[in-house]
N, C-alpha and C. Protein backbone atom coordinates (compact mmCIF):
# COMPACT_ATOMS: atom_id res chain seq x y z
N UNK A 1 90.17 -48.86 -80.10
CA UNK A 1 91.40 -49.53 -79.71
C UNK A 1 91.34 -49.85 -78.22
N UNK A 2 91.55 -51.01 -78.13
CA UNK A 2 91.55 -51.61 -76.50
C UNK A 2 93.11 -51.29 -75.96
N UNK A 3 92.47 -50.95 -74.49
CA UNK A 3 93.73 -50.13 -73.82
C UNK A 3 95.10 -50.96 -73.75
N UNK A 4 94.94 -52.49 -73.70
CA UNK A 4 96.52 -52.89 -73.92
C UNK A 4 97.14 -52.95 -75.16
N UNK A 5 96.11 -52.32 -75.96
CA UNK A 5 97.21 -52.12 -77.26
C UNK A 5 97.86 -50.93 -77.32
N UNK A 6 97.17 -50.11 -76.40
CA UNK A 6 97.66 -48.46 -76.92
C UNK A 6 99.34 -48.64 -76.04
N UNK A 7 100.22 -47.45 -76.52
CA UNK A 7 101.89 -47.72 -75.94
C UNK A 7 101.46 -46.66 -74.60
N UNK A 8 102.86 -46.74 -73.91
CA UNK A 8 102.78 -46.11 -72.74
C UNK A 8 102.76 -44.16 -72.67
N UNK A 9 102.59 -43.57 -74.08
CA UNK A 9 102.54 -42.34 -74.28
C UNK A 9 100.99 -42.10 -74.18
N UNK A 10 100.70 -43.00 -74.67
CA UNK A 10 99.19 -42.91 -75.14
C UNK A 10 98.15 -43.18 -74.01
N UNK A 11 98.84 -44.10 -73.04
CA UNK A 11 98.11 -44.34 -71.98
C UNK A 11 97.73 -43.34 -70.94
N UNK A 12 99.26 -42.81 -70.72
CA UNK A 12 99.71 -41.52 -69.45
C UNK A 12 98.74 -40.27 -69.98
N UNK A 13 98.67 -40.04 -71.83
CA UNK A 13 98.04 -39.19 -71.92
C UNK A 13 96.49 -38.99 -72.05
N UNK A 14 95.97 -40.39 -71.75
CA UNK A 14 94.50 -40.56 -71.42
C UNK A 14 94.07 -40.55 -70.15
N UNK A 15 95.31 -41.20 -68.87
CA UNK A 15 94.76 -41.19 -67.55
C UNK A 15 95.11 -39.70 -67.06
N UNK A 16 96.01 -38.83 -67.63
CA UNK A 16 96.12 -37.43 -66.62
C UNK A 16 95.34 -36.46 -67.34
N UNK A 17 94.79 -36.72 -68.41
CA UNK A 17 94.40 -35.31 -69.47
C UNK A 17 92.92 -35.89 -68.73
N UNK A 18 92.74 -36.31 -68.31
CA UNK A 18 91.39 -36.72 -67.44
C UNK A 18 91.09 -35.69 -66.21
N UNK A 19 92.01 -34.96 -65.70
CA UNK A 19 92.02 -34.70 -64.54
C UNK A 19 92.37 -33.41 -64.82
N UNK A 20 93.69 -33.28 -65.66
CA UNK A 20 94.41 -32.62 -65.15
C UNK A 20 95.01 -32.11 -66.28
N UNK A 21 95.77 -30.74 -66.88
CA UNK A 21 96.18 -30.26 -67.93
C UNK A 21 97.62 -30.71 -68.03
N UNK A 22 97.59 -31.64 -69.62
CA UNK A 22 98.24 -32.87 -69.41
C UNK A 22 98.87 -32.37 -71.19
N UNK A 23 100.18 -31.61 -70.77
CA UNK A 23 100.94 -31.59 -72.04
C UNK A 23 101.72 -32.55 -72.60
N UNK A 24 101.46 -32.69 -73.54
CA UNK A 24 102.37 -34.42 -74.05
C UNK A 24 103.52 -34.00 -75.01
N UNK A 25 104.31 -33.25 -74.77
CA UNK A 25 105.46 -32.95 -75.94
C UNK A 25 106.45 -32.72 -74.82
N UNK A 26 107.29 -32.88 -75.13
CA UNK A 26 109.11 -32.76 -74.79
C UNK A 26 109.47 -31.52 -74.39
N UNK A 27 109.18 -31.29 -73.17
CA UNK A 27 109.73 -29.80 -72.42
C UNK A 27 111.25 -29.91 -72.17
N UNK A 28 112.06 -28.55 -71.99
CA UNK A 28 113.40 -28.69 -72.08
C UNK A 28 113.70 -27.71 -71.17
N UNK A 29 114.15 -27.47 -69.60
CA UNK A 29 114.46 -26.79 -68.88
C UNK A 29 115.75 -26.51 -68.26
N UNK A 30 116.31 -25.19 -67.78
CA UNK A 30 117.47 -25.16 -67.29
C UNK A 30 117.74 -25.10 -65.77
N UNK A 31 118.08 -25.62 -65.48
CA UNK A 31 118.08 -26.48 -63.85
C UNK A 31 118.87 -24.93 -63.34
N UNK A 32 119.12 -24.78 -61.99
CA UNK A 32 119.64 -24.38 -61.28
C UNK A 32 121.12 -24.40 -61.70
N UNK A 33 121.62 -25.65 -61.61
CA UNK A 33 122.51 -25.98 -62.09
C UNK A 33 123.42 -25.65 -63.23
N UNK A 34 122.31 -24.89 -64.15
CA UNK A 34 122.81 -25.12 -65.69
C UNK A 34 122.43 -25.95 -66.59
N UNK A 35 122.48 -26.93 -65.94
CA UNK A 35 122.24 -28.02 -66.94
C UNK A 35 120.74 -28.30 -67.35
N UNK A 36 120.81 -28.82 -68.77
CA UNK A 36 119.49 -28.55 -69.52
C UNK A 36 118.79 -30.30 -69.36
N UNK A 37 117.41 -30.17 -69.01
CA UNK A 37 116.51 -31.11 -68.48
C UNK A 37 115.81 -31.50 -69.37
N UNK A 38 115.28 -32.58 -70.02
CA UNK A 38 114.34 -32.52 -71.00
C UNK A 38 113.55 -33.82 -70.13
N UNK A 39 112.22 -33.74 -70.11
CA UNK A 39 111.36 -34.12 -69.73
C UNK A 39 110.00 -34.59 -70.71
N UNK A 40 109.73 -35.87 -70.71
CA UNK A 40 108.68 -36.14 -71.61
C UNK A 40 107.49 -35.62 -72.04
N UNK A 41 107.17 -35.17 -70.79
CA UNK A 41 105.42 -34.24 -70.55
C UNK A 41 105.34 -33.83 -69.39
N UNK A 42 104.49 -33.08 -69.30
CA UNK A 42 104.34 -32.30 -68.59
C UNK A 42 102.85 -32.80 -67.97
N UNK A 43 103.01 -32.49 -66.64
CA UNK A 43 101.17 -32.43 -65.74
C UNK A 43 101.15 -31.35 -64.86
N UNK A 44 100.17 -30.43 -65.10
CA UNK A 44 99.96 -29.05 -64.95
C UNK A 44 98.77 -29.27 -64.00
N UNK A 45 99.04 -29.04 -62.42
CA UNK A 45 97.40 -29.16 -61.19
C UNK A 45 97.57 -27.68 -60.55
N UNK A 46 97.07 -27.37 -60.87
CA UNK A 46 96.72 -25.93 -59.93
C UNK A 46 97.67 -25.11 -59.68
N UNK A 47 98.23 -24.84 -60.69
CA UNK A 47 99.78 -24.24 -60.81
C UNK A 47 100.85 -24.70 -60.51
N UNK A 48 101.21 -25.96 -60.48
CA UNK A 48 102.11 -26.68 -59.52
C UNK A 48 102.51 -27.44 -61.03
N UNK A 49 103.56 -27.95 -61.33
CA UNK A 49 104.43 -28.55 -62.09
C UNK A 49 105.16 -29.82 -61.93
N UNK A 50 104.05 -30.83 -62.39
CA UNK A 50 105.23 -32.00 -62.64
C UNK A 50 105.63 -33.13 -63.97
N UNK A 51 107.08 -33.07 -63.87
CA UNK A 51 107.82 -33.56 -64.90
C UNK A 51 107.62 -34.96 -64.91
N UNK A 52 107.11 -35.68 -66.36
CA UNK A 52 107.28 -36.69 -67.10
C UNK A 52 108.22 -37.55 -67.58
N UNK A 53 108.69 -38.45 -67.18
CA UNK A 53 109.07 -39.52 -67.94
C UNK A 53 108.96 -40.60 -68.28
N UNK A 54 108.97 -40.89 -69.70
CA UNK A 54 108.31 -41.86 -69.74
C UNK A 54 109.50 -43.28 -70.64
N UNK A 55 109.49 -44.23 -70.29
CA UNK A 55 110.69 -45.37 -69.91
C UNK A 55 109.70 -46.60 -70.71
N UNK A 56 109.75 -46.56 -72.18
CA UNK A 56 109.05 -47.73 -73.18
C UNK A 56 110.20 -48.97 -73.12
N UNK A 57 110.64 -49.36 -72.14
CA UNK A 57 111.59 -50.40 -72.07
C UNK A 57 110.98 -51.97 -72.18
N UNK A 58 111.95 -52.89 -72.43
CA UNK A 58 111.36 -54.10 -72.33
C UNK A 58 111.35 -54.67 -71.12
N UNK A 59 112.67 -53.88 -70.57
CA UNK A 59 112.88 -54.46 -68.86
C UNK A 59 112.28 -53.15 -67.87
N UNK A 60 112.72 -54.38 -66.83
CA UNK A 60 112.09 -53.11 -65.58
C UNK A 60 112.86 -51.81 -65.41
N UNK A 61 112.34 -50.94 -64.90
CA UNK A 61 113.05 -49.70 -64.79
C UNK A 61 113.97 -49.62 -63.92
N UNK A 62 115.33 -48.90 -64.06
CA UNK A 62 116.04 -49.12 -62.93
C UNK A 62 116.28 -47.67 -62.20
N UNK A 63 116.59 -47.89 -61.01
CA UNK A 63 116.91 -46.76 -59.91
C UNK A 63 117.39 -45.38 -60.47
N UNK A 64 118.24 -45.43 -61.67
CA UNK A 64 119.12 -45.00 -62.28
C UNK A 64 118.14 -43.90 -62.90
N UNK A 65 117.07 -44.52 -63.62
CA UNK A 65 116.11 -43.59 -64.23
C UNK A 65 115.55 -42.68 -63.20
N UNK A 66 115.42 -43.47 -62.24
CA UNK A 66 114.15 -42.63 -61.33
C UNK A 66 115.35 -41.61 -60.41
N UNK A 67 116.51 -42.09 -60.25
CA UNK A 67 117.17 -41.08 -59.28
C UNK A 67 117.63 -39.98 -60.72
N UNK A 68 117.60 -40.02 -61.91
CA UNK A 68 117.70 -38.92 -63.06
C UNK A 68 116.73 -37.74 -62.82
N UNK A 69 115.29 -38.41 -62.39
CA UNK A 69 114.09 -37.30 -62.73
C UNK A 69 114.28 -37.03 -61.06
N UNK A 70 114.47 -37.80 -59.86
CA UNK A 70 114.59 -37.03 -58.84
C UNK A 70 115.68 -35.64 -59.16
N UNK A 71 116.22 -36.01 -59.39
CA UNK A 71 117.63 -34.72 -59.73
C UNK A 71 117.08 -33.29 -60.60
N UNK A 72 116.15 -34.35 -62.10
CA UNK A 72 115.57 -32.95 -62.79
C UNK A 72 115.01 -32.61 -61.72
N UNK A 73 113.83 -33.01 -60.65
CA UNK A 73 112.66 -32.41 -60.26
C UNK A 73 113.08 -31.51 -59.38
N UNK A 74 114.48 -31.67 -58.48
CA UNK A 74 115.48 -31.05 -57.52
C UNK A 74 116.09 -29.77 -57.98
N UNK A 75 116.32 -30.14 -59.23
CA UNK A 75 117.56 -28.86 -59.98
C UNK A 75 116.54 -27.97 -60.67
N UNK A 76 115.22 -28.48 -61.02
CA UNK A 76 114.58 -26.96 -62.33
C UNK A 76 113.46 -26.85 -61.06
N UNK A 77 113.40 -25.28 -61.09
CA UNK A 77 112.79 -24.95 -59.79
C UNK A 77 111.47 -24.59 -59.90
N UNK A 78 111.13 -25.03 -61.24
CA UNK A 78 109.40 -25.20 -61.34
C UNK A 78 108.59 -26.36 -61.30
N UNK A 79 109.77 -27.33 -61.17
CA UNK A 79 108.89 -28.44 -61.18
C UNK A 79 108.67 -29.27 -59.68
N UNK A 80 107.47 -29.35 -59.35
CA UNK A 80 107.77 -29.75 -57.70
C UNK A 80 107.73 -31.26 -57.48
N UNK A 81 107.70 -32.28 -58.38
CA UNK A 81 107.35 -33.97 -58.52
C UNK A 81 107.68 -34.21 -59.65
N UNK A 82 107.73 -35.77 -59.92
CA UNK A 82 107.88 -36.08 -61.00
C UNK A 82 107.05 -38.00 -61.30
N UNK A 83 106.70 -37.94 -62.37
CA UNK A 83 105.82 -39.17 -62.46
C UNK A 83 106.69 -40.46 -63.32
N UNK A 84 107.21 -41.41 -62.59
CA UNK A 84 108.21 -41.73 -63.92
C UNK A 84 106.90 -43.26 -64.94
N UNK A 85 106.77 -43.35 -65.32
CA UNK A 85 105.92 -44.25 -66.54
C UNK A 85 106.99 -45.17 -67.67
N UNK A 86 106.65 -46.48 -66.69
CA UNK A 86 107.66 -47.56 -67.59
C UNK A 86 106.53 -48.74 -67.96
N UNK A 87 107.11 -49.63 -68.86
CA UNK A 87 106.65 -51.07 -69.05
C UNK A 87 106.85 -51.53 -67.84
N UNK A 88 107.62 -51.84 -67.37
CA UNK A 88 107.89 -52.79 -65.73
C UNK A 88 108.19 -52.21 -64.70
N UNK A 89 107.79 -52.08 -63.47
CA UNK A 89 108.48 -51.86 -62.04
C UNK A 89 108.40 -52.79 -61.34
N UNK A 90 109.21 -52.52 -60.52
CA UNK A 90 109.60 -53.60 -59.00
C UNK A 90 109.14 -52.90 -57.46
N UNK A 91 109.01 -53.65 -56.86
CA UNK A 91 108.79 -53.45 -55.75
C UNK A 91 109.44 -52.39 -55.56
N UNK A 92 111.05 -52.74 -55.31
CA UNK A 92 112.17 -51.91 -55.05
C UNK A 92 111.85 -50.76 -55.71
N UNK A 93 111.84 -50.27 -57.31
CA UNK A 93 111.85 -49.07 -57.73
C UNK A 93 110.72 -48.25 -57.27
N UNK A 94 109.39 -48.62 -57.02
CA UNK A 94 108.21 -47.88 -56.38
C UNK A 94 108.44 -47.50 -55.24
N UNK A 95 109.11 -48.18 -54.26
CA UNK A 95 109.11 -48.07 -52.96
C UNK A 95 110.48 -46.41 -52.73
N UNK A 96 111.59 -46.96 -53.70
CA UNK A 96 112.16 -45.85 -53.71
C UNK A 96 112.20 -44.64 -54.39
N UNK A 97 111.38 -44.96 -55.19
CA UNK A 97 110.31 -43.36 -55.90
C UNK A 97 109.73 -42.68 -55.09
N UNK A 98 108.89 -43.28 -54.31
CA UNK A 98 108.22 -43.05 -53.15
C UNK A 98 109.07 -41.91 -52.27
N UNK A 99 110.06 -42.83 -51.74
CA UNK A 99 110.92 -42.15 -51.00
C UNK A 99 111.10 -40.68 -51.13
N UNK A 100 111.57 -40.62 -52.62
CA UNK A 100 111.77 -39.20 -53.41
C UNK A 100 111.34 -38.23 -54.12
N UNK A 101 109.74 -38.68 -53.61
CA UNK A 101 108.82 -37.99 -54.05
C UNK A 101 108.62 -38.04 -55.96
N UNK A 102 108.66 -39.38 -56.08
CA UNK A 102 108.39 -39.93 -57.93
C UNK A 102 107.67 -40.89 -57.69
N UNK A 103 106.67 -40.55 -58.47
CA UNK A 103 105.41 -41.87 -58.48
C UNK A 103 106.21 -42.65 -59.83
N UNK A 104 106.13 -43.91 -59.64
CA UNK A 104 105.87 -44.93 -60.56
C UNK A 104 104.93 -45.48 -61.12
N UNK A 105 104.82 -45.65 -62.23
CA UNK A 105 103.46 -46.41 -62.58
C UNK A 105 103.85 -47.28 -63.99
N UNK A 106 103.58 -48.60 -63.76
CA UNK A 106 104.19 -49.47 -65.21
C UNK A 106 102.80 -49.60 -65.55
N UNK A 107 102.95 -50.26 -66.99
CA UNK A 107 102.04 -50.35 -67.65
C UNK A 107 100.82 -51.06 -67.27
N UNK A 108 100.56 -51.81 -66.53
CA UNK A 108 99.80 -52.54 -65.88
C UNK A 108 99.13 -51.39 -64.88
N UNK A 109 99.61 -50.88 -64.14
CA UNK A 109 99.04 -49.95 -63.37
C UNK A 109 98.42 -48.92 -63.77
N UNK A 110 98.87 -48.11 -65.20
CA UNK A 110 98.65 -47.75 -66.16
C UNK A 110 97.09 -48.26 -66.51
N UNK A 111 96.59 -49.17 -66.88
CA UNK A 111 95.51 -50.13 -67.41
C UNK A 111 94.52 -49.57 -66.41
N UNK A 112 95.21 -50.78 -65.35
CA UNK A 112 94.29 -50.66 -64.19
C UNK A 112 93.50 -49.21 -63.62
N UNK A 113 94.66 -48.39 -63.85
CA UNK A 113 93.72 -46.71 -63.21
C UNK A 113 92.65 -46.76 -64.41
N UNK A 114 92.96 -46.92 -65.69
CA UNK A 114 92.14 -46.22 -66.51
C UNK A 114 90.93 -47.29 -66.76
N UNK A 115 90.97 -48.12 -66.32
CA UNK A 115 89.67 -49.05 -66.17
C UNK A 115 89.04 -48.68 -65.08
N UNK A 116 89.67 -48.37 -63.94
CA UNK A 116 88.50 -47.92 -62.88
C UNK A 116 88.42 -46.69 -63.09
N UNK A 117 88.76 -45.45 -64.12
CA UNK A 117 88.17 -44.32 -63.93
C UNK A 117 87.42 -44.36 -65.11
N UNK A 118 87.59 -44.88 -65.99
CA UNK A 118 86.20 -45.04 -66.98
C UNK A 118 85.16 -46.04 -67.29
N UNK A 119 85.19 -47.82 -66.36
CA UNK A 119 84.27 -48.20 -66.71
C UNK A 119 83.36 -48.36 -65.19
């Protein structure tokens, strides 16, 4: 199967399970807060914890998502980052992921890593 057919679960879990211990099921944590977090997957580096989400939308991702997983990554006190994984980003949403310590990566970017780390 050629990589732009595979969906965006399938992708995230070929470019980080490369590296890095790369759980792909639906973790569910209780924040500081109380409030219960559920997170797509998990990426496990050297004891350090970061939360997944992953955004199969048709449109671009909005702020809204990414300031959600800033908040999980803020409130559950094991997780120190968070990776958010959509079909589309914008300038704007990368730049302010950035900000808050959330990588973005749309599907295209997605591609692109996994072509330069395997061919």
């Amino acid at each position: 199967m050629d990589l732009v057919d595979k969906n965006l679960r399938e992708l995230a879990k070929t470019l980080f399970s490369a590296n890095y211990r790369y759980i792909d099921e639906e973790q569910t944590f209780r924040g500081k807060s109380k409030k219960i977090w559920k997170f797509d997957a998990l990426i496990l580096d050297n004891g350090g914890k970061f939360g997944v989400f992953i955004r199969d939308w048709k449109r671009e991702i909005s702020i809204t998502q990414i300031r959600q997983l800033h908040k999980a990554c803020k409130d559950v006190e094991d997780i120190e980052g968070g990776v958010m994984i959509c079909s589309k980003s914008s300038e704007f949403s990368e730049k302010y992921g950035k900000n808050n310590g959330i990588q973005v990566l749309d599907r295209g970017q997605l591609i692109s890593k996994l072509r330069m780390q395997f061919y």
